[in-house]
C-alpha atoms as a PDB file:
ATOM      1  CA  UNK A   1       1.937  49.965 -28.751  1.00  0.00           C
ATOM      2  CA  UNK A   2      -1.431  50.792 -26.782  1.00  0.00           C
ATOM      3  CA  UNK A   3      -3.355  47.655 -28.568  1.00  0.00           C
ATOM      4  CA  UNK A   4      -0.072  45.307 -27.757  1.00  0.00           C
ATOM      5  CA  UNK A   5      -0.153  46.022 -24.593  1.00  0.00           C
ATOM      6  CA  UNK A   6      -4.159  45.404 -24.780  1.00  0.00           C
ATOM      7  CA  UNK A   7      -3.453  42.591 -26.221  1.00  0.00           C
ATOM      8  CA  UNK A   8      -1.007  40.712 -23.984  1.00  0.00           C
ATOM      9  CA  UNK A   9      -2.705  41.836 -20.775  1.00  0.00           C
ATOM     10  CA  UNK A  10      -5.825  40.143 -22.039  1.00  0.00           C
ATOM     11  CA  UNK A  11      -4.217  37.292 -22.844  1.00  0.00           C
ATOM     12  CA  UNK A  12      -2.237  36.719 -19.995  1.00  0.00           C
ATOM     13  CA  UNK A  13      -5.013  37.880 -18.272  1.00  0.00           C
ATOM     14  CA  UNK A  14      -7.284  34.810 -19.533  1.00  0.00           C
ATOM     15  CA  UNK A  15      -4.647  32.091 -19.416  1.00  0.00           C
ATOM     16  CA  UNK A  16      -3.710  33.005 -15.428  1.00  0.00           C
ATOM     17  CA  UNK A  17      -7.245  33.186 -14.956  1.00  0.00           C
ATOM     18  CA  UNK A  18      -7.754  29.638 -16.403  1.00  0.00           C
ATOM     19  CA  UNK A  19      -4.865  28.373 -14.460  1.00  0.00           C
ATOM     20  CA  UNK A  20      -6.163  29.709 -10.823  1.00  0.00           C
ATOM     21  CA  UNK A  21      -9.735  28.570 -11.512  1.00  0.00           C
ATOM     22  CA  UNK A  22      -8.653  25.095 -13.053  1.00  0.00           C
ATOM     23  CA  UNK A  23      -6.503  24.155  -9.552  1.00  0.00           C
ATOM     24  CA  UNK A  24      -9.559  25.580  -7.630  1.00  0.00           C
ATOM     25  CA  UNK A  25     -12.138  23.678  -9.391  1.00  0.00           C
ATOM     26  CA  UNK A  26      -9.531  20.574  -9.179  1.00  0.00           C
ATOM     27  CA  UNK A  27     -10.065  21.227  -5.422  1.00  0.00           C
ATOM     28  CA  UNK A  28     -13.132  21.836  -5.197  1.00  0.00           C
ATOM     29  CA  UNK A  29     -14.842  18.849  -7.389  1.00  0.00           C
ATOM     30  CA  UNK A  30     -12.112  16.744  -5.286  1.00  0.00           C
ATOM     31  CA  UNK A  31     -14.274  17.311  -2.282  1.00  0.00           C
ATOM     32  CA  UNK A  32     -17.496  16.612  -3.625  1.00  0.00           C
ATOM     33  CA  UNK A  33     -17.184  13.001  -4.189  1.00  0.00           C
ATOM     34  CA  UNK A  34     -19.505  12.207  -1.310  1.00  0.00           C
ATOM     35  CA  UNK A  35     -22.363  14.190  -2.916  1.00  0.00           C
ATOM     36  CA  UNK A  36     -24.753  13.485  -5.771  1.00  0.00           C
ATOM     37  CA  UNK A  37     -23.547  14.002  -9.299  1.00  0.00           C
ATOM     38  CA  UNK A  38     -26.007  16.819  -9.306  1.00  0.00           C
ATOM     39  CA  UNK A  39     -25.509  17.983  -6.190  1.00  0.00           C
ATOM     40  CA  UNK A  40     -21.866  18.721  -7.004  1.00  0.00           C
ATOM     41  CA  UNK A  41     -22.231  19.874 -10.274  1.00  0.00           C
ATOM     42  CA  UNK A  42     -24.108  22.774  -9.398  1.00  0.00           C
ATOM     43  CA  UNK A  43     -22.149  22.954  -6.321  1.00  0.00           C
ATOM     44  CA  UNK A  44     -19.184  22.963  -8.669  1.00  0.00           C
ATOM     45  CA  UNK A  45     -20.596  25.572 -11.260  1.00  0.00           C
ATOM     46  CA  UNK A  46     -22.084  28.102  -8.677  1.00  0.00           C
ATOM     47  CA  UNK A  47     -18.346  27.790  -6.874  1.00  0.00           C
ATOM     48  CA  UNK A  48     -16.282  28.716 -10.300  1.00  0.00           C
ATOM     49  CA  UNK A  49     -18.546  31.465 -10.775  1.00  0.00           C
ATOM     50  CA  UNK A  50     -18.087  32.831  -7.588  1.00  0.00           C
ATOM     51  CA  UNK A  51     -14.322  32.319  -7.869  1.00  0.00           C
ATOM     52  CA  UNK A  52     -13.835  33.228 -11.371  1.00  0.00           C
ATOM     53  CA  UNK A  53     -15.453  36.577 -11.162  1.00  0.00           C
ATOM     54  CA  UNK A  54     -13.018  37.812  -8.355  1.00  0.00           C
ATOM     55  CA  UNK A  55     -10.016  35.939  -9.848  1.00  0.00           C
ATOM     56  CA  UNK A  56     -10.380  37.473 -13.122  1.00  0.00           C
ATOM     57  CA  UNK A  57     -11.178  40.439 -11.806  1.00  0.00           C
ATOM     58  CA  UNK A  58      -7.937  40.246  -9.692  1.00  0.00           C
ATOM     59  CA  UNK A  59      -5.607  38.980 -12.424  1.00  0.00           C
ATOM     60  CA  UNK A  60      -6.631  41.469 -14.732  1.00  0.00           C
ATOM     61  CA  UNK A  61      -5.748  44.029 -12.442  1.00  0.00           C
ATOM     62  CA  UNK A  62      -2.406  42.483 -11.354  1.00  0.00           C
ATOM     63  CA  UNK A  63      -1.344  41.099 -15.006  1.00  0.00           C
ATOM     64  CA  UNK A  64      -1.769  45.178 -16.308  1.00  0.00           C
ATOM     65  CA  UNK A  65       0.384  46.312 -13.513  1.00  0.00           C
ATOM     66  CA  UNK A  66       2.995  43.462 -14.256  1.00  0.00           C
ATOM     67  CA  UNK A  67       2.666  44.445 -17.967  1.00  0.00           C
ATOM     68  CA  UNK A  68       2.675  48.151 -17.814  1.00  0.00           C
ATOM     69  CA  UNK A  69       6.085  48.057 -15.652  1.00  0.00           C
ATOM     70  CA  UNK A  70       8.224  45.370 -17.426  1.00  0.00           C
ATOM     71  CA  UNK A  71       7.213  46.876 -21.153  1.00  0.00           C
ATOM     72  CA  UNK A  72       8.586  50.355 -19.228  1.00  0.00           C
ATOM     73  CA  UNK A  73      11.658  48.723 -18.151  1.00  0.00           C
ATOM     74  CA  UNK A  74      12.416  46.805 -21.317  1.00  0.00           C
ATOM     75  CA  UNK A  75      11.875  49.457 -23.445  1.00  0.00           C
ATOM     76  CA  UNK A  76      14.532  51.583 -21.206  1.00  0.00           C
ATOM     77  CA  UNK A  77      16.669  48.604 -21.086  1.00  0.00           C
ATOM     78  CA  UNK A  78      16.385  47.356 -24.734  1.00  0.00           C
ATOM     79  CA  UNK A  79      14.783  49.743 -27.315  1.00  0.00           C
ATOM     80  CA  UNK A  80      10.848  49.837 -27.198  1.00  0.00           C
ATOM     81  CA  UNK A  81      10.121  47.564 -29.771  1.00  0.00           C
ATOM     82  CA  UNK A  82      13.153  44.329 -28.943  1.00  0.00           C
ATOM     83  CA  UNK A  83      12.137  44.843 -24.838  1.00  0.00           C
ATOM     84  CA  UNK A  84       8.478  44.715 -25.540  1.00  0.00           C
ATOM     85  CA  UNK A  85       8.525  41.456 -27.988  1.00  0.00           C
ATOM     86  CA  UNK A  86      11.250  39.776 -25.560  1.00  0.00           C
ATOM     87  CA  UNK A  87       9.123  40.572 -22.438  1.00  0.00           C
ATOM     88  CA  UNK A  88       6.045  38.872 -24.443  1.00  0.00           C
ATOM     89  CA  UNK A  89       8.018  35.624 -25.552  1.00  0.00           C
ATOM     90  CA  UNK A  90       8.457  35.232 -22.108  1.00  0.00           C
ATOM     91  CA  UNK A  91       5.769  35.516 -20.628  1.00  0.00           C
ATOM     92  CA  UNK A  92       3.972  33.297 -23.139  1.00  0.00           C
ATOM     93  CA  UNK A  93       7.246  30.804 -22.759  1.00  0.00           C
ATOM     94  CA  UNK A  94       6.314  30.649 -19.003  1.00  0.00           C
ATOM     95  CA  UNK A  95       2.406  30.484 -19.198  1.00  0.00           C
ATOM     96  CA  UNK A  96       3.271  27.705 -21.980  1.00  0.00           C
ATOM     97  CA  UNK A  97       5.171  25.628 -18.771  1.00  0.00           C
ATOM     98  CA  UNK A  98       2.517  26.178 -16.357  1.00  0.00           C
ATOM     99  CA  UNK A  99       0.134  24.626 -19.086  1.00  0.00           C
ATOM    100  CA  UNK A 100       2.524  21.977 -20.115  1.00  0.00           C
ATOM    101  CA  UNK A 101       2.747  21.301 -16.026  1.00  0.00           C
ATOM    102  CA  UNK A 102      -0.708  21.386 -15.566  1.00  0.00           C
ATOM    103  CA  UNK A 103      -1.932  19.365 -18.750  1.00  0.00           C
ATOM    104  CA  UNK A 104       0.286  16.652 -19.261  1.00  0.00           C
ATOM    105  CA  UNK A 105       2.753  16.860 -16.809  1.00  0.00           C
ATOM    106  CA  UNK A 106       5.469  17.204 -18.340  1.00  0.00           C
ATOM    107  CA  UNK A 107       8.011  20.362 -18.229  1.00  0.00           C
ATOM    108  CA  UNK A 108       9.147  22.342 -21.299  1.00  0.00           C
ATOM    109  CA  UNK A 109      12.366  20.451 -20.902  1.00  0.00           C
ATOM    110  CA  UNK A 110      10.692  17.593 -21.098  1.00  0.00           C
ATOM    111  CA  UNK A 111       9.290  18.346 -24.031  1.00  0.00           C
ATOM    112  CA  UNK A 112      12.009  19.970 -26.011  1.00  0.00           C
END
């Protein structure tokens, strides 16, 4: 259960990650249209660095806490092994939204 729990936090860890860095750097690169292309390329790539690094670092921390308590409370709720798979589908089923959102614009409705 140790290495699912691993597992997912990385995951969800990365994909959050992604998601807060690729609305920064959205920002960001949308405010360096009156520079060089150079210019705001490394402007861009020296910002994501320095925001990546703390975000990560933040989501990581925030996605194990997250983790750690609802795989606690599902398995109480619904055995250890139903609670911990239903707590993962949904949390993938939601990250697969934001993606869906942020991507194509379109909602898993939408989709479906």
């Amino acid at each position: 259960m140790r290495h699912l729990t691993r597992a997912v936090v990385f995951s969800v860890t990365v994909l959050v990650s992604y998601l807060v860095t690729g609305a920064l750097e959205d920002r960001v690169l949308s405010e360096t249209e009156h520079f060089r292309p150079l210019t705001a390329t490394l402007l861009g790539m020296g910002i994501i660095v320095l925001i990546f690094v703390p975000v990560f670092a933040w989501t990581e921390k925030f996605t194990e806490a997250i983790v750690k308590a609802a795989l606690r409370q599902s398995r109480s709720g619904a055995g250890k092994i139903i609670g911990a798979l239903l707590f993962v589908i949904i949390v993938f089923v939601i990250l697969l939204a934001l993606f869906l959102d942020r991507w194509f614009e379109r909602s898993l409705i939408d989709v479906m």
